[in-house]
ModelCIF file with pLDDT and N, C-alpha, C, O atoms, coordinates in Angstrom:
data_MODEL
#
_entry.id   MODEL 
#
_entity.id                         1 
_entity.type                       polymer 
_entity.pdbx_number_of_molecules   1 
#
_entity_poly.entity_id                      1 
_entity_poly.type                           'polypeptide(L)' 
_entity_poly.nstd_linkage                   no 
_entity_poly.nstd_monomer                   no 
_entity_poly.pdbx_seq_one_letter_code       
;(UNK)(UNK)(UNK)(UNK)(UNK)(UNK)(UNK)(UNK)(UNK)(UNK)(UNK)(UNK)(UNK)(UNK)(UNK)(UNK)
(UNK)(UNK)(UNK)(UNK)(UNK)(UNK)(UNK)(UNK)(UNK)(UNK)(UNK)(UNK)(UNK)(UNK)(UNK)(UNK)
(UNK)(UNK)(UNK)(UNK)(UNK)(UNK)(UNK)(UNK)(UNK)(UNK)(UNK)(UNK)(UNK)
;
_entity_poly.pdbx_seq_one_letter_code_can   XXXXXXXXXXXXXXXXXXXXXXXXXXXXXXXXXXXXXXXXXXXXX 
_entity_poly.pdbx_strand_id                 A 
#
loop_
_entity_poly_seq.entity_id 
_entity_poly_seq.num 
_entity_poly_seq.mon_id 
_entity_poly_seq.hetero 
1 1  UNK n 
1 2  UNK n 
1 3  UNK n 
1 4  UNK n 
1 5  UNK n 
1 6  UNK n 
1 7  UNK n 
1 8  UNK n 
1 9  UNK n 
1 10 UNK n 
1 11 UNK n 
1 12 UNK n 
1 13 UNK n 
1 14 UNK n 
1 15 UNK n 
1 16 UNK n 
1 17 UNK n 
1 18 UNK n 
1 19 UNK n 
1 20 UNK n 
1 21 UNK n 
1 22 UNK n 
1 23 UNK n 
1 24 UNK n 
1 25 UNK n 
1 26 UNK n 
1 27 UNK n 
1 28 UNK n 
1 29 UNK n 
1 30 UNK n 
1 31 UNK n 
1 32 UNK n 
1 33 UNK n 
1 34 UNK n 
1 35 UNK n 
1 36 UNK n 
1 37 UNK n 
1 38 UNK n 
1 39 UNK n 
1 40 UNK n 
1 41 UNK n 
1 42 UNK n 
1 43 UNK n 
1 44 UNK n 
1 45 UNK n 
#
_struct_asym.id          A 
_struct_asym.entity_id   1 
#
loop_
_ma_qa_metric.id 
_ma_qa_metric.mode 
_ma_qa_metric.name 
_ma_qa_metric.software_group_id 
_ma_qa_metric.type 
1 global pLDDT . pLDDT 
2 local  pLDDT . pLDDT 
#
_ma_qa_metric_global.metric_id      1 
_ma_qa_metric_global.metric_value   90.44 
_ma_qa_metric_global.model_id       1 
_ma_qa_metric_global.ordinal_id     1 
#
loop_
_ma_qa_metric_local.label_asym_id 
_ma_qa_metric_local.label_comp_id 
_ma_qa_metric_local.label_seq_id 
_ma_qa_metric_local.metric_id 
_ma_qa_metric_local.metric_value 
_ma_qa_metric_local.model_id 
_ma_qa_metric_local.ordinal_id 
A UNK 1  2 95.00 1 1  
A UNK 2  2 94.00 1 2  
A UNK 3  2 94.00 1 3  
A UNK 4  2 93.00 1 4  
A UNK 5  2 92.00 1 5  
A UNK 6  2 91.00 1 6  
A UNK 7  2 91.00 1 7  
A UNK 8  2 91.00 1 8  
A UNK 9  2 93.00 1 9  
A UNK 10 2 92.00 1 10 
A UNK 11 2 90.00 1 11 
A UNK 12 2 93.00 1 12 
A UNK 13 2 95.00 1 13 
A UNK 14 2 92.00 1 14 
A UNK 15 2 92.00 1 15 
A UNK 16 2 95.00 1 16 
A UNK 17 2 96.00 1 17 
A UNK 18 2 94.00 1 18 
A UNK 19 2 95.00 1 19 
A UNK 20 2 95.00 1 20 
A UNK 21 2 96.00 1 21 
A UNK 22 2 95.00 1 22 
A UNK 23 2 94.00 1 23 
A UNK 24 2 93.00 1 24 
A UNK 25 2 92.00 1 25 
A UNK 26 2 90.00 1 26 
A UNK 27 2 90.00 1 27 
A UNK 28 2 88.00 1 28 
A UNK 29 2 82.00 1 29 
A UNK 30 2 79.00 1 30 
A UNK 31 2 80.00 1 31 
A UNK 32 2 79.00 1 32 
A UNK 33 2 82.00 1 33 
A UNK 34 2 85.00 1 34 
A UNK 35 2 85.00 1 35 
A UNK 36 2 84.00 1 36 
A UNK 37 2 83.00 1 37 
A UNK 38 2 86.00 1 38 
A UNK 39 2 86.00 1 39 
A UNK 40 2 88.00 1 40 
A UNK 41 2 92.00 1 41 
A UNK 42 2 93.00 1 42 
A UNK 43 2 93.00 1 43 
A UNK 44 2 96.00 1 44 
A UNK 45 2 96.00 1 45 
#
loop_
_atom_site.group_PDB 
_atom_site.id 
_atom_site.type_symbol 
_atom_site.label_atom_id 
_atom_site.label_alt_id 
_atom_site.label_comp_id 
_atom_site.label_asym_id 
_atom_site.label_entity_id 
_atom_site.label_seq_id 
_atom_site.pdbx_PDB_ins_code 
_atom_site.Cartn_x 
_atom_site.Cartn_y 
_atom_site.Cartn_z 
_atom_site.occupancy 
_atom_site.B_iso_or_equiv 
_atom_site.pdbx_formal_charge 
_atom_site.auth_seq_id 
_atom_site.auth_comp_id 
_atom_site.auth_asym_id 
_atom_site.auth_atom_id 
_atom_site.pdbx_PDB_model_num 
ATOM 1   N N  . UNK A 1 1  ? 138.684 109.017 113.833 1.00 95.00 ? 1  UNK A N  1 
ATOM 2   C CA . UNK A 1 1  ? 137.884 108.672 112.658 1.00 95.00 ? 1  UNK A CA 1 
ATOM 3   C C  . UNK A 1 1  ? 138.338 109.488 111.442 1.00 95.00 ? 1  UNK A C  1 
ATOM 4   O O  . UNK A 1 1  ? 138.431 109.087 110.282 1.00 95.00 ? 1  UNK A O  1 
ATOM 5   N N  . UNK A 1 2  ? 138.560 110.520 111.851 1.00 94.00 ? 2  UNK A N  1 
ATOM 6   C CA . UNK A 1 2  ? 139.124 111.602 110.515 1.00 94.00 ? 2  UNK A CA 1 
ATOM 7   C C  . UNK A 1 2  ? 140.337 111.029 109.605 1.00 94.00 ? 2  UNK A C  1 
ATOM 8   O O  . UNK A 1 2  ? 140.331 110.897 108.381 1.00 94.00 ? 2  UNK A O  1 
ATOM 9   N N  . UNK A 1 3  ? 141.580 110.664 110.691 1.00 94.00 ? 3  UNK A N  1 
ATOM 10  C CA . UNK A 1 3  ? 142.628 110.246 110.424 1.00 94.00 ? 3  UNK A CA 1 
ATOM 11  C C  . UNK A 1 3  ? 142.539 109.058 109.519 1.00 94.00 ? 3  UNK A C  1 
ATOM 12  O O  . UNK A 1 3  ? 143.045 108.934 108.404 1.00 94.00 ? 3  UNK A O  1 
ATOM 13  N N  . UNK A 1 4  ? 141.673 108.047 110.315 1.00 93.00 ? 4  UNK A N  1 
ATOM 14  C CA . UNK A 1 4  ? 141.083 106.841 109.317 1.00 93.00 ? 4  UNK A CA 1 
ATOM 15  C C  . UNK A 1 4  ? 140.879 106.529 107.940 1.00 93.00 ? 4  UNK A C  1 
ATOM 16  O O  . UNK A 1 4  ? 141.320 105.718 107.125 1.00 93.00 ? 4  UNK A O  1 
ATOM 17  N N  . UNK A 1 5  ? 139.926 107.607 107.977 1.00 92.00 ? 5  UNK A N  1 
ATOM 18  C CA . UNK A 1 5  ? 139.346 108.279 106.608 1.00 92.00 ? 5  UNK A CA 1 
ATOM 19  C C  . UNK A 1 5  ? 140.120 109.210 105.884 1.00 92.00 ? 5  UNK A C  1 
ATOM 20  O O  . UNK A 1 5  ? 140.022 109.680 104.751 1.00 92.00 ? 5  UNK A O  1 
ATOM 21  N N  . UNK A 1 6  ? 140.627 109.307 106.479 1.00 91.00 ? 6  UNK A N  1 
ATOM 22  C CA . UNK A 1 6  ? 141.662 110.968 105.744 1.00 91.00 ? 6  UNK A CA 1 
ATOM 23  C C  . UNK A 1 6  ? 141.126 111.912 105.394 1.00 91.00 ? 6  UNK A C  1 
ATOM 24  O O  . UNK A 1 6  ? 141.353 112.266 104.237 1.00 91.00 ? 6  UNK A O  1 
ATOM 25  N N  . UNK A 1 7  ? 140.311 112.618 106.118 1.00 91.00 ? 7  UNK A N  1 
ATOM 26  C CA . UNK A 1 7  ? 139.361 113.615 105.914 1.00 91.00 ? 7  UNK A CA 1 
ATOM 27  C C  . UNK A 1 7  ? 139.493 114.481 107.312 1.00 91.00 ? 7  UNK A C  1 
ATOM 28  O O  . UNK A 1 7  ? 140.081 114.069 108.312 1.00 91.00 ? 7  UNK A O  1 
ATOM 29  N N  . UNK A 1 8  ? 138.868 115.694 107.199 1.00 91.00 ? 8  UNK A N  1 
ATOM 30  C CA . UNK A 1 8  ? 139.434 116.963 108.133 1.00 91.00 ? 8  UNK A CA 1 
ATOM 31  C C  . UNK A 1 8  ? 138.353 116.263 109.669 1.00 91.00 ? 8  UNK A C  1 
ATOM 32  O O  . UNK A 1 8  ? 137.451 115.426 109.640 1.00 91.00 ? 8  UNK A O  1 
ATOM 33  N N  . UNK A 1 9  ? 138.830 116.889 110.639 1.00 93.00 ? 9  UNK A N  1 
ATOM 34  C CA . UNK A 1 9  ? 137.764 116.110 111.508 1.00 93.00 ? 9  UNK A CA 1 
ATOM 35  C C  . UNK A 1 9  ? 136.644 117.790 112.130 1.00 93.00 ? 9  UNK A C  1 
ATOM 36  O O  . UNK A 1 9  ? 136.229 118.160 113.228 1.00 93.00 ? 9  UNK A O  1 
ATOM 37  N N  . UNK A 1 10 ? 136.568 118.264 110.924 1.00 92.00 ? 10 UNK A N  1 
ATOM 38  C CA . UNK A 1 10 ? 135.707 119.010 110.465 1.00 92.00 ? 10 UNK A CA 1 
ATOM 39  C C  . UNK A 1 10 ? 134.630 118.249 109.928 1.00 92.00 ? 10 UNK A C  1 
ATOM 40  O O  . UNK A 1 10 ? 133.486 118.208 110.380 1.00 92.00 ? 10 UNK A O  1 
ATOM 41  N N  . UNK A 1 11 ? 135.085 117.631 108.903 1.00 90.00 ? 11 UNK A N  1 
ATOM 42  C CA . UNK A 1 11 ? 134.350 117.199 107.949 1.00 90.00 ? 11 UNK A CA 1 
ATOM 43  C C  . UNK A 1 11 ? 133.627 115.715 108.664 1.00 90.00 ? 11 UNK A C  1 
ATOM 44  O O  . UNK A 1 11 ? 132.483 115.266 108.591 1.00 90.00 ? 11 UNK A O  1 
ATOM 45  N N  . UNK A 1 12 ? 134.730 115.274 109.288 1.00 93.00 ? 12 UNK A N  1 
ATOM 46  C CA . UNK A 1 12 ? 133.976 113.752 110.122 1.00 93.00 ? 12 UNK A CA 1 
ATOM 47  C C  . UNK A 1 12 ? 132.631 113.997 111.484 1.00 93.00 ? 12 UNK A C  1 
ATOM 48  O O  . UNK A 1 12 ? 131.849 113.230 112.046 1.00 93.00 ? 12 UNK A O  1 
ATOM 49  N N  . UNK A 1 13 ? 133.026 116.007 111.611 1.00 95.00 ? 13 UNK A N  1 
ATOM 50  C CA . UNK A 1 13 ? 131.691 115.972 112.990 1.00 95.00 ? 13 UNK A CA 1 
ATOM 51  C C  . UNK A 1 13 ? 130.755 116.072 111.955 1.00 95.00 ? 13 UNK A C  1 
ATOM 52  O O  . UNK A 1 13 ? 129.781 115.328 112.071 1.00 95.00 ? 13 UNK A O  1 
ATOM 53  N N  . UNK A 1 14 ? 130.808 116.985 110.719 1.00 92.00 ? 14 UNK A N  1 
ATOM 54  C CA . UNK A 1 14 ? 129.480 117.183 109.610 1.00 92.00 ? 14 UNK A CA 1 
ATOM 55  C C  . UNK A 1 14 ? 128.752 116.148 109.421 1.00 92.00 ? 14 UNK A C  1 
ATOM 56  O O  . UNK A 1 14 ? 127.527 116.259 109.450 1.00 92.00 ? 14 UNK A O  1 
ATOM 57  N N  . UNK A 1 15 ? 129.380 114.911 109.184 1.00 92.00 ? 15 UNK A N  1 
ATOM 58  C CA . UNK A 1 15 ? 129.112 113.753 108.810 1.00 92.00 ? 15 UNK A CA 1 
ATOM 59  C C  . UNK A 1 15 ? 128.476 112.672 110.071 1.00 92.00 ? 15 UNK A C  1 
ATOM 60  O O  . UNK A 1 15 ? 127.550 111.864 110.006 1.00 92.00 ? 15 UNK A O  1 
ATOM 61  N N  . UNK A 1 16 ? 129.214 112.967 110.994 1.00 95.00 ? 16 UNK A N  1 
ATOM 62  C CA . UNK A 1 16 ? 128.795 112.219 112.472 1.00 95.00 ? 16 UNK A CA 1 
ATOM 63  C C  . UNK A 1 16 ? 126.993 113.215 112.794 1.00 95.00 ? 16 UNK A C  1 
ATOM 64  O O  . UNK A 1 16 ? 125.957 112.595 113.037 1.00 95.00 ? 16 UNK A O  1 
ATOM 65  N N  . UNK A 1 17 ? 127.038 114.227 112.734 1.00 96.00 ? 17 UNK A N  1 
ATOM 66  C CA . UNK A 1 17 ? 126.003 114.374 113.084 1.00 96.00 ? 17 UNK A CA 1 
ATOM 67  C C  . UNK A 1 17 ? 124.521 114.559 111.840 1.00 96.00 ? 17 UNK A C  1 
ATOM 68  O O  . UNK A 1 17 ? 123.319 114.724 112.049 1.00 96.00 ? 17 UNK A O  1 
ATOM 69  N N  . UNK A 1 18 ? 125.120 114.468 110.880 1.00 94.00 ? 18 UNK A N  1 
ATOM 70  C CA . UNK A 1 18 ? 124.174 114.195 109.942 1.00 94.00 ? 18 UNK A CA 1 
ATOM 71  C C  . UNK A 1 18 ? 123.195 112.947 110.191 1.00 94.00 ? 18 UNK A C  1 
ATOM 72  O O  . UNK A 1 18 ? 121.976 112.789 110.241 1.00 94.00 ? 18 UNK A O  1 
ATOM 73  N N  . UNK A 1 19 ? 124.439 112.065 110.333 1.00 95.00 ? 19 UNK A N  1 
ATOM 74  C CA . UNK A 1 19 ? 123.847 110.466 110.731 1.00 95.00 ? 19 UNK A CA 1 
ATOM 75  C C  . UNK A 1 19 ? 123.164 110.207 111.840 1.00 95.00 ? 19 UNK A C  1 
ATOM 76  O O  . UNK A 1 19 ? 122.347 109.296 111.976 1.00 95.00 ? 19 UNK A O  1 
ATOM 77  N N  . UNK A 1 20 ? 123.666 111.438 113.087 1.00 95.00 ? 20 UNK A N  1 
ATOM 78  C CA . UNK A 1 20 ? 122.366 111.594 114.303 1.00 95.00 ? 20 UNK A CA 1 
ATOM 79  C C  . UNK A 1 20 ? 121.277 112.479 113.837 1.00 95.00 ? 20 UNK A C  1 
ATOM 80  O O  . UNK A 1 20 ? 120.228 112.359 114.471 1.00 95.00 ? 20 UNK A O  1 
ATOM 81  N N  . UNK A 1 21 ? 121.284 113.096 113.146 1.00 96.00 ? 21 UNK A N  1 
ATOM 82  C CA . UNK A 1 21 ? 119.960 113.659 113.081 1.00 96.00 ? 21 UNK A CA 1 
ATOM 83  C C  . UNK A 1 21 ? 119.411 113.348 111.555 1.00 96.00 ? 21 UNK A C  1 
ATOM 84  O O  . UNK A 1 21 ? 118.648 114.291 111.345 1.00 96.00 ? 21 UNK A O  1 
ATOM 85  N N  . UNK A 1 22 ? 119.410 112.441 110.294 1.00 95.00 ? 22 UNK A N  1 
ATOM 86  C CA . UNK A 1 22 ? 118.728 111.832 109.632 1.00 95.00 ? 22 UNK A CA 1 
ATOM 87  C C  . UNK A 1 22 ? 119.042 110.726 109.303 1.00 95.00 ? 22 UNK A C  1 
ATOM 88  O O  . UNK A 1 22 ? 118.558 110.107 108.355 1.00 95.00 ? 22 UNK A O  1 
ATOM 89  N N  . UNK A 1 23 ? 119.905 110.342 110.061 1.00 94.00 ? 23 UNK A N  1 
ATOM 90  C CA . UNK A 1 23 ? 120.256 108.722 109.771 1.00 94.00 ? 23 UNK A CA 1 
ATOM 91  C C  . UNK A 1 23 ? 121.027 108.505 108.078 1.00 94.00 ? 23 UNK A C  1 
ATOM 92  O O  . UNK A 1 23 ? 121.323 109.475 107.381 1.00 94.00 ? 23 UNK A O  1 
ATOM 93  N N  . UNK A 1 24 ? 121.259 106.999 107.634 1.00 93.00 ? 24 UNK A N  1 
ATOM 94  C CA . UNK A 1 24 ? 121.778 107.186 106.483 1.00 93.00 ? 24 UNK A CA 1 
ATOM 95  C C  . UNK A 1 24 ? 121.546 107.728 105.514 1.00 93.00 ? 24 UNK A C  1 
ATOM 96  O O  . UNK A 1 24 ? 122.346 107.651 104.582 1.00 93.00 ? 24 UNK A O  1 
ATOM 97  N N  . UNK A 1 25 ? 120.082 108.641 105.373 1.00 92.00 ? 25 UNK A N  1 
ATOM 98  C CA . UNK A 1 25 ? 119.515 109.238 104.232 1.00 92.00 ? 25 UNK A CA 1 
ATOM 99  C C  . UNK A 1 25 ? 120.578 110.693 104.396 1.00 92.00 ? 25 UNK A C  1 
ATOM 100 O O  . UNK A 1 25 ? 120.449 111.549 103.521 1.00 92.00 ? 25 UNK A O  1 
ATOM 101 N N  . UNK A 1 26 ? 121.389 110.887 105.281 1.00 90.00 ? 26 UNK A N  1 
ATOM 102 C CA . UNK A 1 26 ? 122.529 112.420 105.634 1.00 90.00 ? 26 UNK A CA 1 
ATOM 103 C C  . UNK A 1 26 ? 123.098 112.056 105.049 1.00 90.00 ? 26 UNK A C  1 
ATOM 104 O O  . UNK A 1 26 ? 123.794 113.046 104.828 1.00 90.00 ? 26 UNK A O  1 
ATOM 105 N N  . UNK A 1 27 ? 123.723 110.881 104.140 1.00 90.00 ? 27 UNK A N  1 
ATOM 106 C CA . UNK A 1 27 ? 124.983 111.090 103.656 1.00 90.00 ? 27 UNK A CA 1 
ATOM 107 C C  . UNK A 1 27 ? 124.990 111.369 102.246 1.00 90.00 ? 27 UNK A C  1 
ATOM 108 O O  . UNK A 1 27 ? 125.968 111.416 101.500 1.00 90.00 ? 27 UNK A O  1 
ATOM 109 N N  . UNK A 1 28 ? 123.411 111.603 101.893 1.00 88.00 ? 28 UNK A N  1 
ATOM 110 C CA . UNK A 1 28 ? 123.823 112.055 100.406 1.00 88.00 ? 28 UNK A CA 1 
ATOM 111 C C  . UNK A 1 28 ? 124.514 113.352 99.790  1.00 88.00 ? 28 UNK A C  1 
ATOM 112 O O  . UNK A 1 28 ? 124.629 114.325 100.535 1.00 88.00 ? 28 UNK A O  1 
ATOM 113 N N  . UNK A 1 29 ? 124.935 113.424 98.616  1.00 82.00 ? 29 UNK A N  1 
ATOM 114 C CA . UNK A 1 29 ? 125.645 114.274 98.091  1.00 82.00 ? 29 UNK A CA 1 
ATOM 115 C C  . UNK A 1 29 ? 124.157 115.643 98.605  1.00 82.00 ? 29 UNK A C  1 
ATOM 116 O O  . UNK A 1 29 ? 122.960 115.383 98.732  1.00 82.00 ? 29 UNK A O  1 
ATOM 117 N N  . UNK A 1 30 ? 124.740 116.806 98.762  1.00 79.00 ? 30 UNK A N  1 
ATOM 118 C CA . UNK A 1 30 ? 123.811 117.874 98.921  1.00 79.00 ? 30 UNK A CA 1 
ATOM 119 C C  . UNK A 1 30 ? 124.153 118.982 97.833  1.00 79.00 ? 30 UNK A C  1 
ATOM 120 O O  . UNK A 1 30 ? 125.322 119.062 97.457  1.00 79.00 ? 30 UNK A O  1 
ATOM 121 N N  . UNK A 1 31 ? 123.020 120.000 97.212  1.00 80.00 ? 31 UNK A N  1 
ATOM 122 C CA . UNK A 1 31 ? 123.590 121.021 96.668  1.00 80.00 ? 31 UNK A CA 1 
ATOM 123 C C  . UNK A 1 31 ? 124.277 121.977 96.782  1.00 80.00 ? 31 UNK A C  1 
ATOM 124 O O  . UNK A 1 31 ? 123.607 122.889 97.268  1.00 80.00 ? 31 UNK A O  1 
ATOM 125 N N  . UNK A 1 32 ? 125.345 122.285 96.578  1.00 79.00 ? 32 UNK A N  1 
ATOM 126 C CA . UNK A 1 32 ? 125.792 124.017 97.256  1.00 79.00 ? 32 UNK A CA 1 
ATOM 127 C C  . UNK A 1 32 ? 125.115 125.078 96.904  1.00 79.00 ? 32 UNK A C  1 
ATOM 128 O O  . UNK A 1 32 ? 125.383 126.172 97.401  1.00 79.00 ? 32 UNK A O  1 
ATOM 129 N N  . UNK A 1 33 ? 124.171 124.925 96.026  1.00 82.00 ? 33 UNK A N  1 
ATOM 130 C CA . UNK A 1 33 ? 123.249 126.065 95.656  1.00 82.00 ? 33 UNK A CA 1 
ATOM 131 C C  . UNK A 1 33 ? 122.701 126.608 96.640  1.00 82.00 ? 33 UNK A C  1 
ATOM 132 O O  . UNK A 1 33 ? 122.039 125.855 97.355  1.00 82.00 ? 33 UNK A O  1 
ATOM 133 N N  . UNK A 1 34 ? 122.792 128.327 97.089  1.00 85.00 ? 34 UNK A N  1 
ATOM 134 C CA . UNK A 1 34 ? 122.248 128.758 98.320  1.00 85.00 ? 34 UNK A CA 1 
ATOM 135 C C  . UNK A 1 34 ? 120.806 128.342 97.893  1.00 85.00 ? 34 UNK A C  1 
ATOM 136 O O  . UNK A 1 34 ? 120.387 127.961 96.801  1.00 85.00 ? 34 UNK A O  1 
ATOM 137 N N  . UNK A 1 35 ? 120.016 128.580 99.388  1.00 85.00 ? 35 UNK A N  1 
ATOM 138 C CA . UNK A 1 35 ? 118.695 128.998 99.478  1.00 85.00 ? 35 UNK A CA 1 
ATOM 139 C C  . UNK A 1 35 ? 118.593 129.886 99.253  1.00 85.00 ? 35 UNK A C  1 
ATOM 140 O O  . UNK A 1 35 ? 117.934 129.781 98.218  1.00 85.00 ? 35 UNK A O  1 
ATOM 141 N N  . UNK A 1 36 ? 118.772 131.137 99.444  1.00 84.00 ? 36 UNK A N  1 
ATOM 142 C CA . UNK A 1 36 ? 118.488 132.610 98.919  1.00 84.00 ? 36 UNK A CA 1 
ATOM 143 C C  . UNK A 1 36 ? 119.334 133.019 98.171  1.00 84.00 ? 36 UNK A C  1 
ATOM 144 O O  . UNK A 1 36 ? 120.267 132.263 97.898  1.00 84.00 ? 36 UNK A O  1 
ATOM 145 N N  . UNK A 1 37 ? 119.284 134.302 97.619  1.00 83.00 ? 37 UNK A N  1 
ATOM 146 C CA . UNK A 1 37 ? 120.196 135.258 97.107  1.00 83.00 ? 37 UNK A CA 1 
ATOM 147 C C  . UNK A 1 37 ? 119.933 136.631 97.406  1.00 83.00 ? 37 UNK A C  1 
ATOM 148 O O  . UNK A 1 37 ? 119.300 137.372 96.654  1.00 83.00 ? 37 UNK A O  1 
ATOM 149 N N  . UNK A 1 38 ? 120.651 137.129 99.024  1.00 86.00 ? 38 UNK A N  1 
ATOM 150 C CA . UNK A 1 38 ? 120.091 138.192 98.871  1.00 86.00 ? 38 UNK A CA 1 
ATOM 151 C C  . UNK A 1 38 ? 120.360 139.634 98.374  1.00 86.00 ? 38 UNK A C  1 
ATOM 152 O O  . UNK A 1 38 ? 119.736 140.680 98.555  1.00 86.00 ? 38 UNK A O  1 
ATOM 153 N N  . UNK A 1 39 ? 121.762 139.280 97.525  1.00 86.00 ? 39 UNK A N  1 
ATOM 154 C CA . UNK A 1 39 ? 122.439 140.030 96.883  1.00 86.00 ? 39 UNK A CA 1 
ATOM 155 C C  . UNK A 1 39 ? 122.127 140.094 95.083  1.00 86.00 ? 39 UNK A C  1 
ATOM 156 O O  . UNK A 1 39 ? 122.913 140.721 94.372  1.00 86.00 ? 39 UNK A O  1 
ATOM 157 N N  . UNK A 1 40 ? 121.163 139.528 94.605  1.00 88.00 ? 40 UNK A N  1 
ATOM 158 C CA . UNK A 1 40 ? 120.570 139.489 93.692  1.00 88.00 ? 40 UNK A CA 1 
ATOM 159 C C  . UNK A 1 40 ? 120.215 141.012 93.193  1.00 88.00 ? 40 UNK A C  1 
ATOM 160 O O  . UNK A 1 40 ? 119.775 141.976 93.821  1.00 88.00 ? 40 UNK A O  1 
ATOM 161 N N  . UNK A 1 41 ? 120.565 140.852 91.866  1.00 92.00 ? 41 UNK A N  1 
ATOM 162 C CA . UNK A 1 41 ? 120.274 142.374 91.491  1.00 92.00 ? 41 UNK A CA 1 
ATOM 163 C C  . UNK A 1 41 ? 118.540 142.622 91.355  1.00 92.00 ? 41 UNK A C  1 
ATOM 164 O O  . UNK A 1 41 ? 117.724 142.180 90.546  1.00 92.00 ? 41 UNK A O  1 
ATOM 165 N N  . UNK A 1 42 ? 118.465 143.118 91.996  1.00 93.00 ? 42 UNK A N  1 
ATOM 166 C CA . UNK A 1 42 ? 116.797 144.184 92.229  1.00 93.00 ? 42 UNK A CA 1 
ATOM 167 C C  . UNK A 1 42 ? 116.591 143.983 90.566  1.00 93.00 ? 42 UNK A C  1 
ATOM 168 O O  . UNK A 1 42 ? 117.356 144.195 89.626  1.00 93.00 ? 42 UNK A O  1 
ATOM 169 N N  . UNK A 1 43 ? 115.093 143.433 90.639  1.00 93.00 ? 43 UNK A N  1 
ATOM 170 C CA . UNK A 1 43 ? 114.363 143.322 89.725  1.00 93.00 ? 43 UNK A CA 1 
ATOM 171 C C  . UNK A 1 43 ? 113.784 144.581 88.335  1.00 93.00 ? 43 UNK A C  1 
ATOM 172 O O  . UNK A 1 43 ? 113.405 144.535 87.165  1.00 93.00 ? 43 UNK A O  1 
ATOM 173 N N  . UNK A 1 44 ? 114.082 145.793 89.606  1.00 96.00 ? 44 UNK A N  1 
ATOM 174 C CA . UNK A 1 44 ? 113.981 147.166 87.924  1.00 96.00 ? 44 UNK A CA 1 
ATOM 175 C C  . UNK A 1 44 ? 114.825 147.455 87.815  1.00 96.00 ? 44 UNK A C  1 
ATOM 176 O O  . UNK A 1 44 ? 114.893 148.671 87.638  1.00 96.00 ? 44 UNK A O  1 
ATOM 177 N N  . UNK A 1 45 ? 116.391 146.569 87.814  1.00 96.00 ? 45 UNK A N  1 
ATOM 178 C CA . UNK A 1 45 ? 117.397 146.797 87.389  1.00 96.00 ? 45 UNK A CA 1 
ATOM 179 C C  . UNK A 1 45 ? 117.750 145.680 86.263  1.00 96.00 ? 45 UNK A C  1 
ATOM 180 O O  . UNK A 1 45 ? 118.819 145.731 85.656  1.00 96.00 ? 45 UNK A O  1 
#
């Protein structure tokens, strides 16, 4: 499937199992914005 697509077959399990565990609503674009930051500079700084 990777080869198919021309994409890493990294990228084709990300995608294969997105689609098992939310169905076509997985294939949307996602943010790279973390959830945290826990390297954030401390607030009385």
């Amino acid at each position: 499937a990777a080869e198919r697509f021309q994409v890493s077959p990294t990228m084709a399990k990300r995608w294969a199992d997105r689609y098992r565990a939310e169905g076509p609503a997985g294939m949307v674009d996602r943010s790279s914005r973390p959830r945290r930051s826990p390297r954030r500079t401390p607030a009385p700084v």
